[in-house]
PDB file of N, CA and C in Angstrom:
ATOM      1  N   UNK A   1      -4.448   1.142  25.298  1.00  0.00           N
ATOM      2  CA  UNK A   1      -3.308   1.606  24.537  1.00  0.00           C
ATOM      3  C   UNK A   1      -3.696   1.718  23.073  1.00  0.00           C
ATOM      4  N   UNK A   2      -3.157   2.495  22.336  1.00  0.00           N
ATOM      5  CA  UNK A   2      -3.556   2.950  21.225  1.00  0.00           C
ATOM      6  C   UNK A   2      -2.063   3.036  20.324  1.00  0.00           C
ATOM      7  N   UNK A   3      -2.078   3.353  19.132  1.00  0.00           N
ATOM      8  CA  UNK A   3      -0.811   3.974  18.540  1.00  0.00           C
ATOM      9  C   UNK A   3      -0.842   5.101  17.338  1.00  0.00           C
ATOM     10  N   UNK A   4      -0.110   5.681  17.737  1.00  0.00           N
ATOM     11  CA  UNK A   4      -0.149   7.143  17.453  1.00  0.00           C
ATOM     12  C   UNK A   4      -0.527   7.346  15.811  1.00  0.00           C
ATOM     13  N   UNK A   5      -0.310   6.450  14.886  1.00  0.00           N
ATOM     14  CA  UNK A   5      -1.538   6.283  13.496  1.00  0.00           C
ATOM     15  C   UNK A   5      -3.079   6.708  14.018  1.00  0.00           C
ATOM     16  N   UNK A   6      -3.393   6.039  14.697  1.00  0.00           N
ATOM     17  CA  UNK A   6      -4.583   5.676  15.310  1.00  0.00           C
ATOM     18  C   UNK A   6      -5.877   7.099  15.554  1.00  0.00           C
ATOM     19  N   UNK A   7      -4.517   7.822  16.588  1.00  0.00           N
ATOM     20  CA  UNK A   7      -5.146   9.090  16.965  1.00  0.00           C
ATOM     21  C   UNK A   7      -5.061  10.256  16.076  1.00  0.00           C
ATOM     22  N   UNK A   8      -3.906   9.863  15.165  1.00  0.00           N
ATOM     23  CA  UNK A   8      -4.273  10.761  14.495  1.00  0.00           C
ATOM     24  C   UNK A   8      -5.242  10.821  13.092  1.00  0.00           C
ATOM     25  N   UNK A   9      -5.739   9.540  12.862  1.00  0.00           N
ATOM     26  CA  UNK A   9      -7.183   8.854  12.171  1.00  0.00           C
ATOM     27  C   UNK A   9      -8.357   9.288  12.944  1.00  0.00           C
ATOM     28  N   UNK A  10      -8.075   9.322  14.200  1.00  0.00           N
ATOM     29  CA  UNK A  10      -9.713  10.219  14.811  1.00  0.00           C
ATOM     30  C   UNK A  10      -9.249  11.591  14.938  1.00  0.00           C
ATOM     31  N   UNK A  11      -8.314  12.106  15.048  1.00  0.00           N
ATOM     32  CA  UNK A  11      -8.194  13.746  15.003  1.00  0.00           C
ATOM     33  C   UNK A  11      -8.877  14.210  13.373  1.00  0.00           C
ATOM     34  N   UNK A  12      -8.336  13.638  12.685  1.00  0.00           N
ATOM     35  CA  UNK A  12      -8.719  13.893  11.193  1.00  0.00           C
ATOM     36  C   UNK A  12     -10.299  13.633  10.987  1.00  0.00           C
ATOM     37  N   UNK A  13     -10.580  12.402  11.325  1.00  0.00           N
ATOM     38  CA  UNK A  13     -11.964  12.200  11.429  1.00  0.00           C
ATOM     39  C   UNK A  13     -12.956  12.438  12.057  1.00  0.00           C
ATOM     40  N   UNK A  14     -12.163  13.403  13.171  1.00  0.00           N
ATOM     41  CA  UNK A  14     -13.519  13.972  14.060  1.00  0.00           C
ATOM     42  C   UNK A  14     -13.879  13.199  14.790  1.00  0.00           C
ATOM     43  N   UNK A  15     -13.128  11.556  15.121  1.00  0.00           N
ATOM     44  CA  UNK A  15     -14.004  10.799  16.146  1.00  0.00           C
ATOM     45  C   UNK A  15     -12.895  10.619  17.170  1.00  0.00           C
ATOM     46  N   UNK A  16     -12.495  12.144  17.390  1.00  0.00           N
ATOM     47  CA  UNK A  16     -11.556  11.904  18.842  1.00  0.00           C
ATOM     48  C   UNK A  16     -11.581  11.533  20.086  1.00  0.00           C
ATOM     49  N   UNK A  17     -13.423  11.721  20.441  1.00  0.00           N
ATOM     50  CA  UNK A  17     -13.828  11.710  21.167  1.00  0.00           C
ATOM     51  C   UNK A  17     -14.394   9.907  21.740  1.00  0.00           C
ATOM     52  N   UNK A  18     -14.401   9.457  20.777  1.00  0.00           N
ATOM     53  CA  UNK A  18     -14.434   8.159  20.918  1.00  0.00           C
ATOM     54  C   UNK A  18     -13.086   7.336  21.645  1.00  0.00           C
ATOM     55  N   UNK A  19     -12.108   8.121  21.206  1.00  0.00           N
ATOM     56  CA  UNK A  19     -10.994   7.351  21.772  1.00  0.00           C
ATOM     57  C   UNK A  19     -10.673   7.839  23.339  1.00  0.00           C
ATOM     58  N   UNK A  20     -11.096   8.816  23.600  1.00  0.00           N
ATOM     59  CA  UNK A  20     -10.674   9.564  24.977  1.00  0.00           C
ATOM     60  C   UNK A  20     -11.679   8.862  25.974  1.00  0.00           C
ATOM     61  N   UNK A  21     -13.130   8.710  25.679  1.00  0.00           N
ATOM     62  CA  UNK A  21     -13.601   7.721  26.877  1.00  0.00           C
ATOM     63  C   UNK A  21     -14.370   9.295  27.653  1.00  0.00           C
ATOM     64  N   UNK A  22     -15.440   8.976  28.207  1.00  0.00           N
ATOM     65  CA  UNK A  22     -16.262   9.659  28.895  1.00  0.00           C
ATOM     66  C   UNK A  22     -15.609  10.506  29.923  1.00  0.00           C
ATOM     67  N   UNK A  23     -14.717  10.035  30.291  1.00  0.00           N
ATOM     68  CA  UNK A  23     -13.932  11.455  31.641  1.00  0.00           C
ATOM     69  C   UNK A  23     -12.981  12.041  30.598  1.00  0.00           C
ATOM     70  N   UNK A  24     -12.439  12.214  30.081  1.00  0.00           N
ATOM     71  CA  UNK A  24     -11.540  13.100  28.543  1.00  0.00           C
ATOM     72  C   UNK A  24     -12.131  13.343  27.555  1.00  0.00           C
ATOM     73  N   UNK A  25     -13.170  13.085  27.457  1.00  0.00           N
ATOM     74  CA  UNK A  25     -13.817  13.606  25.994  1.00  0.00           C
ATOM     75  C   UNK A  25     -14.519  15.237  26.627  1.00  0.00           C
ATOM     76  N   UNK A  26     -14.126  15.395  27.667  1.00  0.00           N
ATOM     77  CA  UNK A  26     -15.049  16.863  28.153  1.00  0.00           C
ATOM     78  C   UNK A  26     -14.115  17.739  28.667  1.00  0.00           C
ATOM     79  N   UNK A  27     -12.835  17.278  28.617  1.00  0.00           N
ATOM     80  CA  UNK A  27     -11.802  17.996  28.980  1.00  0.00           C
ATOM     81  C   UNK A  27     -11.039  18.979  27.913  1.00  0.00           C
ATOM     82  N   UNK A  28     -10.900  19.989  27.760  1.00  0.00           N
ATOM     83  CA  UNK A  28      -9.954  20.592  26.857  1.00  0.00           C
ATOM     84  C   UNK A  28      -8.360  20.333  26.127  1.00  0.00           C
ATOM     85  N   UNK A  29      -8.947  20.519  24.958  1.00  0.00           N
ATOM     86  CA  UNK A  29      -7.580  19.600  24.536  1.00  0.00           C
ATOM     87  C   UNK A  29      -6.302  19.649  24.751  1.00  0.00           C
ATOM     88  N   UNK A  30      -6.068  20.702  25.674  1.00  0.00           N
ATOM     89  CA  UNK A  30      -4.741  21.254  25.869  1.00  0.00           C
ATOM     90  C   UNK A  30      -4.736  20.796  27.504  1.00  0.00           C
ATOM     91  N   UNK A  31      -5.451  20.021  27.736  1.00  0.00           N
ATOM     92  CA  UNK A  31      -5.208  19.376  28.949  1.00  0.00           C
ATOM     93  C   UNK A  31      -4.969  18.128  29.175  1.00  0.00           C
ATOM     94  N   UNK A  32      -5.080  17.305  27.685  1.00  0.00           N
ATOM     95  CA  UNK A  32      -4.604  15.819  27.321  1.00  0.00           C
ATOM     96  C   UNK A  32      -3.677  15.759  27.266  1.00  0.00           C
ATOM     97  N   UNK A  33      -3.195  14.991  27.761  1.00  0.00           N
ATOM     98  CA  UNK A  33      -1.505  14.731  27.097  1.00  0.00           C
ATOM     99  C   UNK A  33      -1.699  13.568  26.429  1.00  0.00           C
ATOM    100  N   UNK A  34      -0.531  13.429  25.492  1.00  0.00           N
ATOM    101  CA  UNK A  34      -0.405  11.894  24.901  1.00  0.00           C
ATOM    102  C   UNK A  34       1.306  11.535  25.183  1.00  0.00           C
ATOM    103  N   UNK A  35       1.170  10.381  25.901  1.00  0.00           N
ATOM    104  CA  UNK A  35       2.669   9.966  26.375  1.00  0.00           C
ATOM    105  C   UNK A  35       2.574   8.366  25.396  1.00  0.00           C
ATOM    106  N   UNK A  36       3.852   8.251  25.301  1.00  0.00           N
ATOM    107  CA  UNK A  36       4.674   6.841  24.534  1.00  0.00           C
ATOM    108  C   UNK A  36       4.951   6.181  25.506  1.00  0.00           C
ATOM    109  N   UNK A  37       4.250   4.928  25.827  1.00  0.00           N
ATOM    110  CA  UNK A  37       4.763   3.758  26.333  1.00  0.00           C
ATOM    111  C   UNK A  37       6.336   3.254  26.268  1.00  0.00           C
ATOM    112  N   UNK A  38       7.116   3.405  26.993  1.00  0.00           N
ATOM    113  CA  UNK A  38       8.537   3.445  27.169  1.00  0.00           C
ATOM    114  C   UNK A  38       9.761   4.708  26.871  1.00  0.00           C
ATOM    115  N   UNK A  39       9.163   4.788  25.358  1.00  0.00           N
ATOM    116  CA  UNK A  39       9.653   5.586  24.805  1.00  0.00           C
ATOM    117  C   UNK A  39       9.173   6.173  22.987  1.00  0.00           C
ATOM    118  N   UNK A  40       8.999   7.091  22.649  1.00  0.00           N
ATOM    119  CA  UNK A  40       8.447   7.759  21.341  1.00  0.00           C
ATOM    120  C   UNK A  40       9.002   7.005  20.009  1.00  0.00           C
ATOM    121  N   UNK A  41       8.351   6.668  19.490  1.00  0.00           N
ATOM    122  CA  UNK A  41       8.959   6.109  18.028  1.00  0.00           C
ATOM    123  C   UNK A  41       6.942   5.669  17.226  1.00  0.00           C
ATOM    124  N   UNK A  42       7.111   5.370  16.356  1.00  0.00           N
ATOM    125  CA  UNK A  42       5.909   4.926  15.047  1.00  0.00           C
ATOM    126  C   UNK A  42       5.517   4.048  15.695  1.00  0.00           C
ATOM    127  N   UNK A  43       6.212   3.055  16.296  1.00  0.00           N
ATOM    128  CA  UNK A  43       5.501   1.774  16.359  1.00  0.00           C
ATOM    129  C   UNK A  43       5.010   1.520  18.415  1.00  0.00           C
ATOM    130  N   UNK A  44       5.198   2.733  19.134  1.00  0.00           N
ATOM    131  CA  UNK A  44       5.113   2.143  20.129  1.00  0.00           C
ATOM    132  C   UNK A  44       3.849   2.241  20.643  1.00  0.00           C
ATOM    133  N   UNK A  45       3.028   2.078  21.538  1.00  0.00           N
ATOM    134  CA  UNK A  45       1.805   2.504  22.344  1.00  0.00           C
ATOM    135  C   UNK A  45       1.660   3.758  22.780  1.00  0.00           C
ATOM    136  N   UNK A  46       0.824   4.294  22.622  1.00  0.00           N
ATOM    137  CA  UNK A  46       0.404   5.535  23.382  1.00  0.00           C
ATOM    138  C   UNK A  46      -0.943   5.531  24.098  1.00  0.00           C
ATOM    139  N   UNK A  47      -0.749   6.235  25.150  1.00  0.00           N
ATOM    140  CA  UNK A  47      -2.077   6.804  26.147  1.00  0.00           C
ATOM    141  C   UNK A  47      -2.155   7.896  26.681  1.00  0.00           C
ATOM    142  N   UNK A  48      -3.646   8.516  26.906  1.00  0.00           N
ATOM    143  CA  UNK A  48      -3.969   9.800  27.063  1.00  0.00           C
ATOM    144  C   UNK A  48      -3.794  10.010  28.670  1.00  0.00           C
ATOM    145  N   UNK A  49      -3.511  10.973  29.194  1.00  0.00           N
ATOM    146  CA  UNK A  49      -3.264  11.509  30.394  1.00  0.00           C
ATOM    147  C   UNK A  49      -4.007  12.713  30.506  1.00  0.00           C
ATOM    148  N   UNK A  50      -5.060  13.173  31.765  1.00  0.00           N
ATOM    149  CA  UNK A  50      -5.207  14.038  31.886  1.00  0.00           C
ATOM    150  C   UNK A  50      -3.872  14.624  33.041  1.00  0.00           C
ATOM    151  N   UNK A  51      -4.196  16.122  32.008  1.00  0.00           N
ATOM    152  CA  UNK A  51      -2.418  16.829  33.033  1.00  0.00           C
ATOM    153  C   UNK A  51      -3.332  17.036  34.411  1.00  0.00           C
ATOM    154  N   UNK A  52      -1.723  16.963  35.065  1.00  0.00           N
ATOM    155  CA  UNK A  52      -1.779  17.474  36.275  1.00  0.00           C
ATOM    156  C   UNK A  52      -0.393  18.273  36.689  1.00  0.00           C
ATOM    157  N   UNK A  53      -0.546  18.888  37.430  1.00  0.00           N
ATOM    158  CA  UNK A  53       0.251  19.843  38.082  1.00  0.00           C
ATOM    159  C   UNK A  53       1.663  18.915  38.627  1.00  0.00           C
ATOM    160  N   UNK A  54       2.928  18.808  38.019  1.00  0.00           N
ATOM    161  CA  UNK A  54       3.969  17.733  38.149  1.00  0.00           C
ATOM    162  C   UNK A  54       4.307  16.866  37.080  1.00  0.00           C
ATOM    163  N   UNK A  55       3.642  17.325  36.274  1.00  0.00           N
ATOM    164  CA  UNK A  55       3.513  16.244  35.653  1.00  0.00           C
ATOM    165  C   UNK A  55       4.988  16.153  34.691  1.00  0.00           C
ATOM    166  N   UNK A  56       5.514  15.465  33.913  1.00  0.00           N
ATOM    167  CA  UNK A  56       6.991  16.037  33.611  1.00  0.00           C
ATOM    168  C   UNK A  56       7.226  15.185  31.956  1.00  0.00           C
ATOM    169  N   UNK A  57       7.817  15.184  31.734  1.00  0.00           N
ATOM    170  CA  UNK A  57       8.840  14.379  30.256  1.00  0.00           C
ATOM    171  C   UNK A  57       8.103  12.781  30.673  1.00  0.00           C
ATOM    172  N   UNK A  58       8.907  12.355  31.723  1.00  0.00           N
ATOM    173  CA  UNK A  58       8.652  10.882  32.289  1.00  0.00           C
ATOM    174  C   UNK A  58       7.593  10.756  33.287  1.00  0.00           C
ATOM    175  N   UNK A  59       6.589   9.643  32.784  1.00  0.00           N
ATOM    176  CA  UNK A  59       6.090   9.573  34.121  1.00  0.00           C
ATOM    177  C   UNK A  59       6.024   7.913  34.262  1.00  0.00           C
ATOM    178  N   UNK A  60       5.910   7.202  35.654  1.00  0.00           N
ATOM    179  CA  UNK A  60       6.054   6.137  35.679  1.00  0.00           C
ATOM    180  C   UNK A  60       4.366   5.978  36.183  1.00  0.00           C
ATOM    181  N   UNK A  61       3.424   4.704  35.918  1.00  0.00           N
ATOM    182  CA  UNK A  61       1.852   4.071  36.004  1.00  0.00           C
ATOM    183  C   UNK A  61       2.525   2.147  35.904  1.00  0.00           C
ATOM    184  N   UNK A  62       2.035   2.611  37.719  1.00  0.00           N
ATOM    185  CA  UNK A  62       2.223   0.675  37.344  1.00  0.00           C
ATOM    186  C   UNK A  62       3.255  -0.032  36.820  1.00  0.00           C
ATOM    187  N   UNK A  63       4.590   0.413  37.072  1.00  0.00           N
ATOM    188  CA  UNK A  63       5.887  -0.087  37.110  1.00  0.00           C
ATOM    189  C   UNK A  63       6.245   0.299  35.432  1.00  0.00           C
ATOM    190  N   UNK A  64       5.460   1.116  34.565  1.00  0.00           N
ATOM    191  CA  UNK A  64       5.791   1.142  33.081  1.00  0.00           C
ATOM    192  C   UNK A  64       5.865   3.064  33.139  1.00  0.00           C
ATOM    193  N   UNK A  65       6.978   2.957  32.563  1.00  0.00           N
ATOM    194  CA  UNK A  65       7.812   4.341  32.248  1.00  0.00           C
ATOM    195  C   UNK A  65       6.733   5.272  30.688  1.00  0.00           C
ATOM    196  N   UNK A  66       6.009   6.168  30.514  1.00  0.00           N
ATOM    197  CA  UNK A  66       5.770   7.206  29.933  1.00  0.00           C
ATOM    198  C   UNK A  66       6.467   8.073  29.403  1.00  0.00           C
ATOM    199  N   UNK A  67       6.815   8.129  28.115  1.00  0.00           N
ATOM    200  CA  UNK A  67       7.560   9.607  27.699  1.00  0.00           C
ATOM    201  C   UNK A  67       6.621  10.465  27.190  1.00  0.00           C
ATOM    202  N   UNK A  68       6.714  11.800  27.381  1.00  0.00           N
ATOM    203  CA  UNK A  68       5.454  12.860  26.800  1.00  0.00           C
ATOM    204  C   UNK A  68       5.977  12.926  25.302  1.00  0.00           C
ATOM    205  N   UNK A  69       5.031  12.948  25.077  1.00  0.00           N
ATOM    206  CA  UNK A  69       4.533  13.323  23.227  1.00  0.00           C
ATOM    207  C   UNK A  69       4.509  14.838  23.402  1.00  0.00           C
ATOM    208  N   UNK A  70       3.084  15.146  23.084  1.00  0.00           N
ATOM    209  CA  UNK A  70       2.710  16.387  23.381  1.00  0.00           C
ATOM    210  C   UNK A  70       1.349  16.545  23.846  1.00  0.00           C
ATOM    211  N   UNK A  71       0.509  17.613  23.696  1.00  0.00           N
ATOM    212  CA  UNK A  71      -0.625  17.539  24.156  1.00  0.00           C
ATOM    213  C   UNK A  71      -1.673  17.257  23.442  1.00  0.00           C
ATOM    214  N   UNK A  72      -3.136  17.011  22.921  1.00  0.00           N
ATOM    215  CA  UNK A  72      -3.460  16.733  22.048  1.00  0.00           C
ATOM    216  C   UNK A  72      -4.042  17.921  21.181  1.00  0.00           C
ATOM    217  N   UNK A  73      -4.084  18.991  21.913  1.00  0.00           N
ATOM    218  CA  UNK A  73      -4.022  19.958  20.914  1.00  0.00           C
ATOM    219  C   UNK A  73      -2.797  20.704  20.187  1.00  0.00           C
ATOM    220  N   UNK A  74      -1.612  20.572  20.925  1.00  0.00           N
ATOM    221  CA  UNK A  74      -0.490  20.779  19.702  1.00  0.00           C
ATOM    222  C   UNK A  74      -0.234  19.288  18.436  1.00  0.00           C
ATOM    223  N   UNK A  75      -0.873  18.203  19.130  1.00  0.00           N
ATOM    224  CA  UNK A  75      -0.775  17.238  18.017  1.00  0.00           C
ATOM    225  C   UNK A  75      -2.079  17.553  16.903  1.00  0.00           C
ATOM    226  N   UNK A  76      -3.387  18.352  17.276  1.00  0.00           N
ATOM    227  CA  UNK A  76      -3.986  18.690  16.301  1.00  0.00           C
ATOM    228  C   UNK A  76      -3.217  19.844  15.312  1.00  0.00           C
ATOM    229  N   UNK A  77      -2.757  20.636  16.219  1.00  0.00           N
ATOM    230  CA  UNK A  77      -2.364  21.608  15.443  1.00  0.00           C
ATOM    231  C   UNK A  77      -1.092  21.315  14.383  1.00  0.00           C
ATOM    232  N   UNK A  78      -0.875  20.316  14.380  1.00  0.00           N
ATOM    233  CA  UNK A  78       0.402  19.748  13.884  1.00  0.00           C
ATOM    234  C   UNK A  78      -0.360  19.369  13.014  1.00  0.00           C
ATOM    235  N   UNK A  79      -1.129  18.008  12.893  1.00  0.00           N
ATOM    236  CA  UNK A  79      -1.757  17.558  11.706  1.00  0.00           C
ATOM    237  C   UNK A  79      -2.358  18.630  10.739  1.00  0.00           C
ATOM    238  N   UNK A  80      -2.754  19.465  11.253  1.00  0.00           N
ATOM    239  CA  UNK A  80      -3.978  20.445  10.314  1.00  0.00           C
ATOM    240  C   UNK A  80      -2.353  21.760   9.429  1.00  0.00           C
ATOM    241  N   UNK A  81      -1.133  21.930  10.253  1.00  0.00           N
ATOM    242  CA  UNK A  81      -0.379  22.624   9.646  1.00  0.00           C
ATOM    243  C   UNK A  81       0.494  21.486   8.547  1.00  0.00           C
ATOM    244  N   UNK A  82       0.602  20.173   8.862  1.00  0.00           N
ATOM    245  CA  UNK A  82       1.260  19.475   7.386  1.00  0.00           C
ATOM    246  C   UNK A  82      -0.486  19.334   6.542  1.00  0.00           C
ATOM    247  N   UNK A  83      -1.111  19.111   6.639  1.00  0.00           N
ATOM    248  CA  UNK A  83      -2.352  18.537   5.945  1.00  0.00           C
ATOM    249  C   UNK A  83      -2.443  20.480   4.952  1.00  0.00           C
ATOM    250  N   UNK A  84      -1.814  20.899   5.478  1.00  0.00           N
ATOM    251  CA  UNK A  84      -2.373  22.663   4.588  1.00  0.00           C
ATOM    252  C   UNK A  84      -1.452  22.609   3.838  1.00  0.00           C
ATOM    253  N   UNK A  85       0.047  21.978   4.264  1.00  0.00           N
ATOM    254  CA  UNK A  85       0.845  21.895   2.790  1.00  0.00           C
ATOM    255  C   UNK A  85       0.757  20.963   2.096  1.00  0.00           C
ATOM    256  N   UNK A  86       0.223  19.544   2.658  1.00  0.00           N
ATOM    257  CA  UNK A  86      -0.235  19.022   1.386  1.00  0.00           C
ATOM    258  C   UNK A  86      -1.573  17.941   1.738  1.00  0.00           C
ATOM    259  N   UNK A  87      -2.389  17.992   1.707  1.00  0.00           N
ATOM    260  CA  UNK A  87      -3.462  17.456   2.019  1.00  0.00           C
ATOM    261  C   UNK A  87      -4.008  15.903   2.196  1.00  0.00           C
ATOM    262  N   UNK A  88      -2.795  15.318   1.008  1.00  0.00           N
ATOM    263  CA  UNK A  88      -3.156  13.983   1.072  1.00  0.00           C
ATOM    264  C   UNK A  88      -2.240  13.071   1.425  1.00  0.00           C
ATOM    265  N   UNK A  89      -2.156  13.960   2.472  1.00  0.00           N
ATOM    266  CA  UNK A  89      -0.725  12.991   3.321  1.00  0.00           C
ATOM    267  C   UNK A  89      -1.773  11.606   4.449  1.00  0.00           C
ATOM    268  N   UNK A  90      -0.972  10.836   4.613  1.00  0.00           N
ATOM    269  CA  UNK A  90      -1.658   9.637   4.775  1.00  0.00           C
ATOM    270  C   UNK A  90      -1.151   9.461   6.119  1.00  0.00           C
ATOM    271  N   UNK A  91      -2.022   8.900   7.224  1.00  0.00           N
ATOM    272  CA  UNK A  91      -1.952   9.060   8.528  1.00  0.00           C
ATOM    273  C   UNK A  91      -0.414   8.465   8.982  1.00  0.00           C
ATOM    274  N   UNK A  92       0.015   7.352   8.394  1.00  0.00           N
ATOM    275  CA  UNK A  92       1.384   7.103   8.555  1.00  0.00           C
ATOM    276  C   UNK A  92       2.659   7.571   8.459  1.00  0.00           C
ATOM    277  N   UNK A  93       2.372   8.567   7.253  1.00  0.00           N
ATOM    278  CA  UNK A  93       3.381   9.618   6.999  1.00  0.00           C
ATOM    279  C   UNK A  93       3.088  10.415   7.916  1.00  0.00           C
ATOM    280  N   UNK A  94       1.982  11.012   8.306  1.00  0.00           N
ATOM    281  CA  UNK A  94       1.764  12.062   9.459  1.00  0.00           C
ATOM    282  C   UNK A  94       2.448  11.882  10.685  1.00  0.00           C
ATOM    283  N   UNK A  95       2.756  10.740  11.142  1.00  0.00           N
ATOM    284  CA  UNK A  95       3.214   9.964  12.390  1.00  0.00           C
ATOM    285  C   UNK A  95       4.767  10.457  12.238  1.00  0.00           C
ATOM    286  N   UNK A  96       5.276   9.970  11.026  1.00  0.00           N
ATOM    287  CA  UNK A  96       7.030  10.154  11.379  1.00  0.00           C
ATOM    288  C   UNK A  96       6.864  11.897  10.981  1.00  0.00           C
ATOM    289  N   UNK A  97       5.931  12.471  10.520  1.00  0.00           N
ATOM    290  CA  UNK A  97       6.323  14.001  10.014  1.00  0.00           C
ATOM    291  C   UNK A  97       6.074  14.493  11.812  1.00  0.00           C
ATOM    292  N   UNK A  98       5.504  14.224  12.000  1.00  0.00           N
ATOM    293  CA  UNK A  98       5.114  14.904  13.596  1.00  0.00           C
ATOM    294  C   UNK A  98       6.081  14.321  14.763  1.00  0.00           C
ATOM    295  N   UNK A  99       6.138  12.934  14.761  1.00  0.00           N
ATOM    296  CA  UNK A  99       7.483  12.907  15.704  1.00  0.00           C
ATOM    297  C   UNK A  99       8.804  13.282  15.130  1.00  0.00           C
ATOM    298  N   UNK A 100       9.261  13.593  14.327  1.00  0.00           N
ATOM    299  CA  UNK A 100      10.435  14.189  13.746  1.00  0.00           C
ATOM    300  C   UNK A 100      10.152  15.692  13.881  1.00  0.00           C
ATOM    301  N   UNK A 101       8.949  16.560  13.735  1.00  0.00           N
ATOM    302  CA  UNK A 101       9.372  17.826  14.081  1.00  0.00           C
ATOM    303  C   UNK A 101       9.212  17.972  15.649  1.00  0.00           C
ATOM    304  N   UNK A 102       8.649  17.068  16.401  1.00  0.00           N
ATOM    305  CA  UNK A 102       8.329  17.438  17.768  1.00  0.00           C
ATOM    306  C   UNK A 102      10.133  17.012  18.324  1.00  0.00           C
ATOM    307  N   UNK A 103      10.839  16.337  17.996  1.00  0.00           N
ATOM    308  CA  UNK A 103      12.343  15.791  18.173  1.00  0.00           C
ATOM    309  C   UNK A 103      13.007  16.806  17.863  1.00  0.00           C
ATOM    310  N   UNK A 104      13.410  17.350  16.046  1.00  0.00           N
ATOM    311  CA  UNK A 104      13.926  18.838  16.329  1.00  0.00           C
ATOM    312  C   UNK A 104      13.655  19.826  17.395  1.00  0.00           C
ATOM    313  N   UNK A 105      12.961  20.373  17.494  1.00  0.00           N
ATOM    314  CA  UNK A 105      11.824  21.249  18.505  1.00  0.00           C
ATOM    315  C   UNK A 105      12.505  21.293  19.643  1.00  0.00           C
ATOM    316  N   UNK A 106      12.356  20.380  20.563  1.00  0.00           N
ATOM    317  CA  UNK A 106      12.790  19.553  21.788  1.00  0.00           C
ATOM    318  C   UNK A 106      14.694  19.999  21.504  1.00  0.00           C
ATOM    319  N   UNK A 107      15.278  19.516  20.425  1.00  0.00           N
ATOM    320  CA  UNK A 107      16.523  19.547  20.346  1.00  0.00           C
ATOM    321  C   UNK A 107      17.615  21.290  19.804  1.00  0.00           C
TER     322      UNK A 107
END
């Protein structure tokens, strides 16, 4: 488990691949998912999923409930479109700027 500061400190840094682990680091990024441990907020856990066909909003692993984030290439593409309006935004601010537009979005 990881938290979503985290990943987006190796998206920025280029060491994404470190966090995905030898079977996801060769997969395309639009085939990761990143789901929230219970439910989406700053402070909760997240883990990578490779998609599969079913796959939905919720998924349940081992009696613990998953909510989808997004994939990890719309979460790159997210960081790199606030980082162009202002560059020295700091991975924590990145966290509530990205789950707050992925929440509008959704709504």
């Amino acid at each position: 488990m990881i938290k979503l500061e985290e990943i987006i400190n190796a998206v920025r840094g280029k060491t994404i691949n470190d966090l995905l682990g030898d079977d996801l680091a060769t997969k395309h990024l639009k085939e990761i998912l990143i789901y929230a441990q219970y439910s989406i907020n700053a402070d909760t856990d997240y883990k990578f999923f490779y998609s599969k066909k079913g796959f939905g909003e919720i998924i349940v692993e081992n009696n613990i409930p998953y909510e989808r984030l997004c994939s990890l290439e719309a979460l790159t593409k997210l960081i790199n479109f606030y980082l162009a309006a202002y560059d020295k935004k700091t991975d924590d601010v990145l966290v509530i700027d990205i789950i707050d537009h992925l929440d509008t979005e959704s709504n």
